[in-house]
Protein backbone atom coordinates (compact mmCIF):
# COMPACT_ATOMS: atom_id res chain seq x y z
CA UNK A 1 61.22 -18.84 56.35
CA UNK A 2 61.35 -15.26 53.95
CA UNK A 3 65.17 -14.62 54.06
CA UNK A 4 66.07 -11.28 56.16
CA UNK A 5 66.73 -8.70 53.17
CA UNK A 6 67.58 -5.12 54.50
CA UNK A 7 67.18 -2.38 52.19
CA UNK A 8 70.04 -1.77 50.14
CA UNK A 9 72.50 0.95 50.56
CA UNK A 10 72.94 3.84 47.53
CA UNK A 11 76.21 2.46 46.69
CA UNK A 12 74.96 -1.40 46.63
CA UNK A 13 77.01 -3.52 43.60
CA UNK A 14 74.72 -4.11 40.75
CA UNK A 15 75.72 -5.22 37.58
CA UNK A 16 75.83 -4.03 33.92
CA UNK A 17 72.20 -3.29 33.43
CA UNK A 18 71.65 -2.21 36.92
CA UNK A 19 70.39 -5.17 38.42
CA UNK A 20 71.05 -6.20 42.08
CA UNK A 21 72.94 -9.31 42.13
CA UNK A 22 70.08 -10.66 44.40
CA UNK A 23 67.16 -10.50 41.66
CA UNK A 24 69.78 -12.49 38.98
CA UNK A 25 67.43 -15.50 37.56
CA UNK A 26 64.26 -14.15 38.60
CA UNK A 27 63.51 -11.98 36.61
CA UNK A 28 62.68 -14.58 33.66
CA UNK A 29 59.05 -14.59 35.35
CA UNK A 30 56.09 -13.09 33.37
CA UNK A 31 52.30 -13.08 34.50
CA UNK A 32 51.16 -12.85 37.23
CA UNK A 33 51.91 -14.33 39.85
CA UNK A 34 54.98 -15.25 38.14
CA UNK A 35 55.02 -19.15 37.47
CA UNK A 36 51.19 -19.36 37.82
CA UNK A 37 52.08 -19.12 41.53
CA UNK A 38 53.88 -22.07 41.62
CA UNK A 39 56.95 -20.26 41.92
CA UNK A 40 59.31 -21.02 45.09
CA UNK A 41 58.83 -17.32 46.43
CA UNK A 42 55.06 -17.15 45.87
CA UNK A 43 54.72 -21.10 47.06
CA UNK A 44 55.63 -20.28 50.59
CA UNK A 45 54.63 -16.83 51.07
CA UNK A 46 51.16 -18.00 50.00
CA UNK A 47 51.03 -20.82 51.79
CA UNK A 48 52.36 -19.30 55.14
CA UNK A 49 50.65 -16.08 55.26
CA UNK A 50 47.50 -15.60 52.86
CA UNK A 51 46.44 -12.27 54.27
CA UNK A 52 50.18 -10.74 52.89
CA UNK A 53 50.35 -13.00 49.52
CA UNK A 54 46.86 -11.09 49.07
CA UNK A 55 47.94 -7.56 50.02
CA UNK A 56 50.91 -8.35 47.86
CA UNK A 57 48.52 -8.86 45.08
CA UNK A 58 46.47 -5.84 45.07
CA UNK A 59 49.38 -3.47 45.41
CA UNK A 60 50.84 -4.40 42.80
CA UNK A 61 47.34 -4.17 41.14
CA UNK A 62 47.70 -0.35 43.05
CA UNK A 63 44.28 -0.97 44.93
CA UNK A 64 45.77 -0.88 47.93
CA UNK A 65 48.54 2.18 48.23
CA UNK A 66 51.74 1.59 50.06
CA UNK A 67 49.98 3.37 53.58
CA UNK A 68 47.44 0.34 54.47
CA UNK A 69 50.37 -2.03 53.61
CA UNK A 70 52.16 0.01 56.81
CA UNK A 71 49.63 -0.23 58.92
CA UNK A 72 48.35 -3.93 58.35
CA UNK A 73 51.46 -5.27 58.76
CA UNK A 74 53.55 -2.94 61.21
CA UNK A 75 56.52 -5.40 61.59
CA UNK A 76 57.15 -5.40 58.37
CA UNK A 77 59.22 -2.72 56.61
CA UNK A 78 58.27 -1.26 53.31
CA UNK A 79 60.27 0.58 50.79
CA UNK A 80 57.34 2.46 47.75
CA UNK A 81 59.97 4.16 46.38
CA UNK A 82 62.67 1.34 45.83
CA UNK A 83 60.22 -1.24 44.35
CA UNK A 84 59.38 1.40 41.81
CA UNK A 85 62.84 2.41 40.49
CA UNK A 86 63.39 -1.83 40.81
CA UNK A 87 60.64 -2.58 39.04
CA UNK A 88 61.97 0.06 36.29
CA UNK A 89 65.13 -1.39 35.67
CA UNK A 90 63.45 -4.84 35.11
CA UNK A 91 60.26 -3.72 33.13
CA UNK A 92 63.04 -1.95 31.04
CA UNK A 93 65.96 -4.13 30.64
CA UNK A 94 64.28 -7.49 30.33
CA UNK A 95 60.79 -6.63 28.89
CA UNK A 96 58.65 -8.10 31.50
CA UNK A 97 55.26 -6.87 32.77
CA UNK A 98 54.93 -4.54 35.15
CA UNK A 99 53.16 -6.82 37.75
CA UNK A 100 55.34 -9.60 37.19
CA UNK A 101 58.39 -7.10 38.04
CA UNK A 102 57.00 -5.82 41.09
CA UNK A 103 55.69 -8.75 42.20
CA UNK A 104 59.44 -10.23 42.60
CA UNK A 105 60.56 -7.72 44.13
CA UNK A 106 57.64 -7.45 46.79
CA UNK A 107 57.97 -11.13 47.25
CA UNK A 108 61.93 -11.45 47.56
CA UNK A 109 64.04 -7.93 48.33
CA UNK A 110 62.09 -4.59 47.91
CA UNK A 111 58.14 -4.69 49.74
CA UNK A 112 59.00 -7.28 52.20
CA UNK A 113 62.11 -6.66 53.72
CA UNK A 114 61.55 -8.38 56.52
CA UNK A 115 58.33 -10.16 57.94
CA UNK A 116 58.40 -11.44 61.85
CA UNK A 117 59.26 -15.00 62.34
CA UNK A 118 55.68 -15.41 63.25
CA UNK A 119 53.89 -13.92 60.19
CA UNK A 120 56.32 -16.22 58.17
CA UNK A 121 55.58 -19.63 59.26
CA UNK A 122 54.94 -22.62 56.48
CA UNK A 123 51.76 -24.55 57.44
CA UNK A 124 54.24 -27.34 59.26
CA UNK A 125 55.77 -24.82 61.30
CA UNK A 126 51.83 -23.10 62.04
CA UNK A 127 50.35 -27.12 62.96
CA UNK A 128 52.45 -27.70 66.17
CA UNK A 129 49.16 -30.24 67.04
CA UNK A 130 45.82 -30.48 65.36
CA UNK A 131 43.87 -27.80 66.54
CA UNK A 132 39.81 -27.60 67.47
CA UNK A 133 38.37 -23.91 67.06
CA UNK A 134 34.73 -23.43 67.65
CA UNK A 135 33.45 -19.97 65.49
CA UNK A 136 30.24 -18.08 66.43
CA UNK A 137 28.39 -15.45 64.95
CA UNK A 138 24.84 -14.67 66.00
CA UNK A 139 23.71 -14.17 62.43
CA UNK A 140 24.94 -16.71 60.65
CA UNK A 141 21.89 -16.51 57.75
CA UNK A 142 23.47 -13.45 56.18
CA UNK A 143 25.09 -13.93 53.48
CA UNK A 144 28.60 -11.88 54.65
CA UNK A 145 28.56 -13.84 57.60
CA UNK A 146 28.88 -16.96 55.12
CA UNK A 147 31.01 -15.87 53.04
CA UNK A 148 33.72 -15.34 56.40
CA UNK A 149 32.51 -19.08 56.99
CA UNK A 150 33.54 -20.18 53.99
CA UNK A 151 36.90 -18.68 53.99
CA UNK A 152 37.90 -19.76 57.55
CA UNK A 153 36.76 -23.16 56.69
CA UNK A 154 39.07 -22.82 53.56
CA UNK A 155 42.06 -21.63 55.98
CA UNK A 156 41.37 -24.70 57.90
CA UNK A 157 41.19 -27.09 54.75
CA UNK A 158 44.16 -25.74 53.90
CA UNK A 159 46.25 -26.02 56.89
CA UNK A 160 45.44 -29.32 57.32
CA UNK A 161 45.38 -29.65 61.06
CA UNK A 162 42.24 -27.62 62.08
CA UNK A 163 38.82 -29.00 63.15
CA UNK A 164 36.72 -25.98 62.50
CA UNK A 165 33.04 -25.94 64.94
CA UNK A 166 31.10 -23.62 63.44
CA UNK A 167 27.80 -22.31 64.88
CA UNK A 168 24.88 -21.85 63.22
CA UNK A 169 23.21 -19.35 65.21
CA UNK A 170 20.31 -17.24 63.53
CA UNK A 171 18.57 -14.14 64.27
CA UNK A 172 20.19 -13.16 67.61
CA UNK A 173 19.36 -16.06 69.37
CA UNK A 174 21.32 -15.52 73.05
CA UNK A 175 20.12 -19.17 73.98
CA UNK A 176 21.24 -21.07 71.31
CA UNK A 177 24.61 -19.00 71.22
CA UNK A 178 25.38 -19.98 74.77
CA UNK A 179 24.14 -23.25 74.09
CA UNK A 180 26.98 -23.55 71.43
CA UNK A 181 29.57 -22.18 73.36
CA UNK A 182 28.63 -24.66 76.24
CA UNK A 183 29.07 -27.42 74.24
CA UNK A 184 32.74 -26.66 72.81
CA UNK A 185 33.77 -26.26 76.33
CA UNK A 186 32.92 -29.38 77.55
CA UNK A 187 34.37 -30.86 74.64
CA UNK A 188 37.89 -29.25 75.35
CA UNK A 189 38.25 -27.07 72.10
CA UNK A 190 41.52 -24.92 71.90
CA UNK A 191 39.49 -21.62 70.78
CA UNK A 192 36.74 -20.17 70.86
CA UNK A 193 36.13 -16.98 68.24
CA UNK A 194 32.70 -15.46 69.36
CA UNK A 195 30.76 -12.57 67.98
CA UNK A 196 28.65 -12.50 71.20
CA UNK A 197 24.74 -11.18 71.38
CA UNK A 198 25.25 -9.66 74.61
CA UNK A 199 29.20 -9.66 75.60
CA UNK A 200 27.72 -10.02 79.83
CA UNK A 201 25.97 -12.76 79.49
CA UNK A 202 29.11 -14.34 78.63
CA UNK A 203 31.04 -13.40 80.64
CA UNK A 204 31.10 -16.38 83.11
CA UNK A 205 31.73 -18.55 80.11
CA UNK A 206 34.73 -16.78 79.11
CA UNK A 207 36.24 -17.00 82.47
CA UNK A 208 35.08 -20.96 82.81
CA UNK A 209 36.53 -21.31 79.40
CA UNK A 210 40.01 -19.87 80.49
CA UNK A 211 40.35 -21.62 83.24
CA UNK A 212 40.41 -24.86 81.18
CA UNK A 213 42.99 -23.38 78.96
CA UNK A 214 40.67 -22.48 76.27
CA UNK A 215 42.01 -19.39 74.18
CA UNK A 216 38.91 -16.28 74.26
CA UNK A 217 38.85 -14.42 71.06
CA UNK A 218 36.40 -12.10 70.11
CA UNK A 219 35.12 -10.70 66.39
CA UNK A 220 34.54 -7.03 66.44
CA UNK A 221 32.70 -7.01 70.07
CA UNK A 222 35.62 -7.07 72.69
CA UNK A 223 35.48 -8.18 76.26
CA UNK A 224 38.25 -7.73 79.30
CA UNK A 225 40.61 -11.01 79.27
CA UNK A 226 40.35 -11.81 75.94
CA UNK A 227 43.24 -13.69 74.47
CA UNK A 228 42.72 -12.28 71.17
CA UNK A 229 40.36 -10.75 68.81
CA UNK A 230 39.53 -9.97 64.49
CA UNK A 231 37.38 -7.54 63.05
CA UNK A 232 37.87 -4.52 60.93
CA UNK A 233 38.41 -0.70 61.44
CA UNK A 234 35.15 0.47 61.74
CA UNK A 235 36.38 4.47 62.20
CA UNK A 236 38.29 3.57 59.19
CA UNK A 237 35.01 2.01 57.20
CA UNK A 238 32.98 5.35 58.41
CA UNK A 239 35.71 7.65 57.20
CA UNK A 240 35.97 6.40 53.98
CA UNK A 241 31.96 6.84 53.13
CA UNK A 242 32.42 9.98 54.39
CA UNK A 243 35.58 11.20 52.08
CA UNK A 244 33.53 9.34 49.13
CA UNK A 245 29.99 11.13 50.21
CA UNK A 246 32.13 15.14 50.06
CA UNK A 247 33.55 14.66 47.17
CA UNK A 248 29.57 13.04 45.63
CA UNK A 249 28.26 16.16 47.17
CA UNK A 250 30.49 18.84 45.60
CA UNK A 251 29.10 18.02 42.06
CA UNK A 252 25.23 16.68 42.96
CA UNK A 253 24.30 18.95 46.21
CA UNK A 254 26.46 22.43 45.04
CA UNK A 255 23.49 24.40 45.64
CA UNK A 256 22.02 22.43 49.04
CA UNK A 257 18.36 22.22 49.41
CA UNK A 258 18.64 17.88 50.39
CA UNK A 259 18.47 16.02 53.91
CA UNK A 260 19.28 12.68 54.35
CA UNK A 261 19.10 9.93 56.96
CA UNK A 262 21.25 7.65 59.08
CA UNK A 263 20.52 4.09 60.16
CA UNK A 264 23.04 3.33 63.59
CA UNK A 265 22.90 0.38 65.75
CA UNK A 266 23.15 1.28 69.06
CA UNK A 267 23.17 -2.12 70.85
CA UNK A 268 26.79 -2.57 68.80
CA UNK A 269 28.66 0.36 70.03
CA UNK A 270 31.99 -0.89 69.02
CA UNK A 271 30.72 0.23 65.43
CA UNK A 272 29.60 3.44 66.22
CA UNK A 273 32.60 5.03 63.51
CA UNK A 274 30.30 3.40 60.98
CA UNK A 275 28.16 6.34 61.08
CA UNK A 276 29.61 8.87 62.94
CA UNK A 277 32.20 9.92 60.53
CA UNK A 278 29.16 10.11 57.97
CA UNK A 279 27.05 12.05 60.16
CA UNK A 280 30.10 14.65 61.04
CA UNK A 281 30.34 15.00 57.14
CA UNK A 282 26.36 15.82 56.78
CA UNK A 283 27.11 18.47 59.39
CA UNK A 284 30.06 19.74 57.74
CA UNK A 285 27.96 19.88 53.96
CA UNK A 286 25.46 21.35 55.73
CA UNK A 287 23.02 18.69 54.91
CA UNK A 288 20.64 18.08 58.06
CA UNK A 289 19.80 14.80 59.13
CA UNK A 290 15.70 14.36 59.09
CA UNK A 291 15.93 10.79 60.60
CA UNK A 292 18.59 8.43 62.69
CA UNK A 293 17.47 5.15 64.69
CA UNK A 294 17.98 1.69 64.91
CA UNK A 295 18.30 -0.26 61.63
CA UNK A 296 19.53 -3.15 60.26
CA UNK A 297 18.04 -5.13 57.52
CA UNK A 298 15.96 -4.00 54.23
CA UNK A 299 12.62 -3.85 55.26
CA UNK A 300 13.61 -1.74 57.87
CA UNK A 301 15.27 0.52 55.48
CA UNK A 302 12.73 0.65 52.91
CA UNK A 303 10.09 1.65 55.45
CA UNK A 304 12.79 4.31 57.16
CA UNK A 305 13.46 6.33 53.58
CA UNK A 306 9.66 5.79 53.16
CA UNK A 307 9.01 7.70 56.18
CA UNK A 308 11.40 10.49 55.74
CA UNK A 309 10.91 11.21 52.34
CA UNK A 310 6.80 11.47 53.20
CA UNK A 311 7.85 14.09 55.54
CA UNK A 312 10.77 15.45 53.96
CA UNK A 313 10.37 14.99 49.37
CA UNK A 314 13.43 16.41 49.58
CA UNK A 315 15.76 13.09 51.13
CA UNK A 316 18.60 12.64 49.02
CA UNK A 317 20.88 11.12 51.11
CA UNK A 318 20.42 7.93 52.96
CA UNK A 319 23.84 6.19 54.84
CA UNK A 320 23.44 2.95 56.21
CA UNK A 321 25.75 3.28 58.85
CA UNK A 322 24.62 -0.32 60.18
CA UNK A 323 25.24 -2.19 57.63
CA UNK A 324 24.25 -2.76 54.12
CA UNK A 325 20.96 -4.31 53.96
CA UNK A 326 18.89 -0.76 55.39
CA UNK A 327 20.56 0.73 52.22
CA UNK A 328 19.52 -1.72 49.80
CA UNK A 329 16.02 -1.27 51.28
CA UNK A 330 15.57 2.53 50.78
CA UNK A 331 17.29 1.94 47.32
CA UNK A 332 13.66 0.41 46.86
CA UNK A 333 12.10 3.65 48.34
CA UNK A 334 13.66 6.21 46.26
CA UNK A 335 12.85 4.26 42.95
CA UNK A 336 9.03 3.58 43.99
CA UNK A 337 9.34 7.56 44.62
CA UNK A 338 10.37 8.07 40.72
CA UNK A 339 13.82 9.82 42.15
CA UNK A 340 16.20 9.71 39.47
CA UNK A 341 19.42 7.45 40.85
CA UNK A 342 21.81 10.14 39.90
CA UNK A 343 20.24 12.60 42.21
CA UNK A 344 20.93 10.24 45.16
CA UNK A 345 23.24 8.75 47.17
CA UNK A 346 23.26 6.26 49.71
CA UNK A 347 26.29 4.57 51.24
CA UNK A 348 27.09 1.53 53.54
CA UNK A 349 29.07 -0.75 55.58
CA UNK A 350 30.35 -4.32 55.14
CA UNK A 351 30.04 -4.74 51.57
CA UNK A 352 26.81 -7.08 51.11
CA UNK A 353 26.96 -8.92 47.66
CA UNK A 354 23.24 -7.32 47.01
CA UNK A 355 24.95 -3.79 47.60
CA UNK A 356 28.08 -4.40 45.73
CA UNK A 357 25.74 -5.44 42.72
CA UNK A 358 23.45 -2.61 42.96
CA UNK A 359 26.97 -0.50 42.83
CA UNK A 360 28.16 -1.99 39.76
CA UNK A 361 24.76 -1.32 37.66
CA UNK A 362 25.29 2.66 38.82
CA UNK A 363 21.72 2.77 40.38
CA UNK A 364 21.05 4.81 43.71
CA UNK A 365 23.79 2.63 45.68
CA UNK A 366 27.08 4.56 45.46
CA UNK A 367 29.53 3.45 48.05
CA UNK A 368 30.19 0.55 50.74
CA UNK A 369 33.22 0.71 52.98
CA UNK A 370 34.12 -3.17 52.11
CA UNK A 371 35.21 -5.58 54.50
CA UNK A 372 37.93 -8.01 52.94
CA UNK A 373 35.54 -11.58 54.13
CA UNK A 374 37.92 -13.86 52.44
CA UNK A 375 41.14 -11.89 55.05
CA UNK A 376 38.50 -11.63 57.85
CA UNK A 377 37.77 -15.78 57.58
CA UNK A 378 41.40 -16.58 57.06
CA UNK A 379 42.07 -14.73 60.11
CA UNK A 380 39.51 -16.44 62.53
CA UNK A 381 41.87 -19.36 62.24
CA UNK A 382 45.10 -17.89 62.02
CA UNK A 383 44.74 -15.46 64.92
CA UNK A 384 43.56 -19.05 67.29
CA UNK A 385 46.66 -20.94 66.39
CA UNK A 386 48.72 -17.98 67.24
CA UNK A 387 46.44 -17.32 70.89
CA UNK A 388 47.11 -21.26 71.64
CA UNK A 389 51.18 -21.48 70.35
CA UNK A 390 51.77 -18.42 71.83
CA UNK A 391 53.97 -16.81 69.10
CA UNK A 392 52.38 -14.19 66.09
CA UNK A 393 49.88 -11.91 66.53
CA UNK A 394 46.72 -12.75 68.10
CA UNK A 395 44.91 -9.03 67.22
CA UNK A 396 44.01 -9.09 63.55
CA UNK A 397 42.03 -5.88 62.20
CA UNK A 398 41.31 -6.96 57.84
CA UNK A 399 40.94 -4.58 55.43
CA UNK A 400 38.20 -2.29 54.99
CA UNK A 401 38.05 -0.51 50.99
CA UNK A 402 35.73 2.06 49.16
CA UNK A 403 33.57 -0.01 46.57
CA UNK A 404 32.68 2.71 44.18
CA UNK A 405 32.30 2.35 40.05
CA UNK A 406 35.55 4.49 40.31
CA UNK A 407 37.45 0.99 40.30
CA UNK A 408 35.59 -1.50 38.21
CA UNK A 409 38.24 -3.79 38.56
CA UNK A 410 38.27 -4.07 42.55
CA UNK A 411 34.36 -4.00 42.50
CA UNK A 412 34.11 -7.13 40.82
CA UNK A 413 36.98 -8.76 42.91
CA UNK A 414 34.65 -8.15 46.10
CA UNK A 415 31.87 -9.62 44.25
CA UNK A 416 33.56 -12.73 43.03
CA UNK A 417 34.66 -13.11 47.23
CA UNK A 418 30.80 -14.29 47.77
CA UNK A 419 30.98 -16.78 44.58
């Protein structure tokens, strides 16, 4: 267990250099993570709580500022303003890097003052039995949908005492979803994590399910009863393409004369943020919206921006509010148009390798409001365990972040997430 560390009062003994008597022999650490990570500090907060060893990380990389650390993890206290004047002392005095500084006092005194007993557990404290979770997500082909595979399956690996089902649904198949989720209850699983087609035609499941003493948790589609759920933020995701798509349009669109279109998804309501905050943003630029319906892969997209710029030469902006792939699709359109990239802009959800890519090379894609896959698959487990032990929180919303070329550096960290 992370010792209880309170924040330190003004008048708090320190020694010589200015040093609080707590951080005496560890600040011989250099690198990052200090020791390689094999450091007793970074050993068990890694091991016990992933999602926060990560955050941890990217702060102190300052991709993620000090306000999402608040509000992903609301037990915990935070103190900006101490780790920096800390971290000064030690980057000063002793001649260590910055990261390496911050990063023990994040891990031991300053960040994380204090994390619940729950979000502090060491695997052997997490395993009170060996646990079987079945996973289902009705597209299971696309390649984000893998890559949260992959990471829940390395959560389970690494925990050492989870069987992890996972379904391999494709294309929206309601039968062979049900089938699935049949099958796990008659076999007596502990949890079921379901991303359902249609939440009603589960419904009876769920409650046949919890009767048995099967923990309900749902991914991003939530139903009454459920014993816990993960996802994202997706108000959060649509307001950060929007921010992203002013402050585009201030130097590309100055004098107006563009339209754009909107893909939406209506049968997924819960991610109707996705492209609402965009549209409200058009309407605010002034930029008027020529087409918005149903779409959610590329072909679909490439024939949408086909249609609207036939009708309307002047489309310029095109937010896939869906999800990446109708993006990626109209990218096609505007370059078998002869538009030059730099007069267009088109944003999206989720963070598809294929759209993070197209990002990086500076082409038509500009923005996706990324999903954090490798938190979102750790969290399918961890959020199960806690739903059947009854202790830690059982309502896990990862991190959603603006891919732009602004940040090179965090680009290419999404992008390695699908390797």
């Amino acid at each position: 267990m992370l010792p209880e560390n309170p924040r330190p009062s003004a008048g708090e003994d320190r020694d010589a250099r200015g040093v609080r008597p707590s951080l005496r022999g560890l600040t011989q650490s250099s690198g990052w993570p200090p020791g390689g990570g094999k450091s007793g500090i970074w050993r068990i907060l890694g091991a016990s709580n992933p999602m926060l060893a990560s955050f941890i990380r990217d702060f102190v990389a300052q991709s993620i500022p000090l306000e999402r650390m608040q509000q992903r993890f609301p037990r915990t206290r935070f103190y900006g303003q101490q780790i920096m004047g800390e971290a000064g002392h030690m980057i000063k005095n002793f001649g260590i890097t910055k990261s390496a500084a911050m990063f023990v006092l994040a891990a031991s005194c300053g960040l994380v003052s204090h994390v619940n007993q729950a979000e502090a557990q060491t695997p052997a404290e997490m395993c009170k039995k060996n646990y079987k979770i079945g996973y289902s997500h009705p597209v299971s082909e696309a390649k984000a949908v893998q890559a949260v595979a992959k990471y829940a399956k390395k959560r389970a690996t690494d925990l050492g005492c989870v069987d992890l089902l996972i379904d391999a649904t494709t294309n929206l198949n309601l039968q062979t979803q049900r089938a699935a989720v049949e099958n796990w209850i008659l076999q007596g699983v502990d949890a079921i994590v379901i991303r359902a087609v249609d939440p009603s035609a589960f419904v009876g499941l769920q409650k046949e399910a919890q009767a048995k003493g099967i923990k309900w948790l749902t991914y991003t589609k939530p139903m009454k009863g459920q014993d816990g759920s993960v996802g994202w933020n997706t108000d959060k995701a649509g307001e950060l393409v929007a921010a992203h798509l002013k402050d585009w349009a201030k130097t590309h669109i100055a004098q107006g004369g563009v339209s754009s279109a909107v893909t939406e998804l209506s049968i997924e309501p819960s991610l109707k943020g996705q492209w609402e905050f965009p549209k409200a943003a058009l309407k605010d630029l002034g930029v008027p919206i020529v087409l918005a319906q149903d779409c959610a892969d590329q072909e679909c997209g490439l024939a949408m921006a086909e249609t609207a710029l036939r009708e309307n030469p002047n489309l310029r902006i095109f937010i896939a509010g869906s999800t990446d792939d109708p993006g990626v699709g109209a990218a096609r359109a505007f370059r078998n148009a002869g538009i030059a990239p730099e007069d267009v802009y088109i944003g999206g959800m989720d963070g598809s390798e294929q759209a993070l890519v197209e990002i990086k090379k500076g082409t038509y894609y500009k923005s996706t409001a990324a999903i954090r896959l490798d938190l979102l698959g750790y969290s399918i487990v961890d959020a199960s365990i806690n739903a059947v032990n009854g202790a830690g929180p059982t309502d896990i919303v990862s991190p959603n972040e603006i891919a732009t070329t602004a940040d090179m550096s965090a680009l290419e960290k999404l992008i390695a997430v699908y390797k």
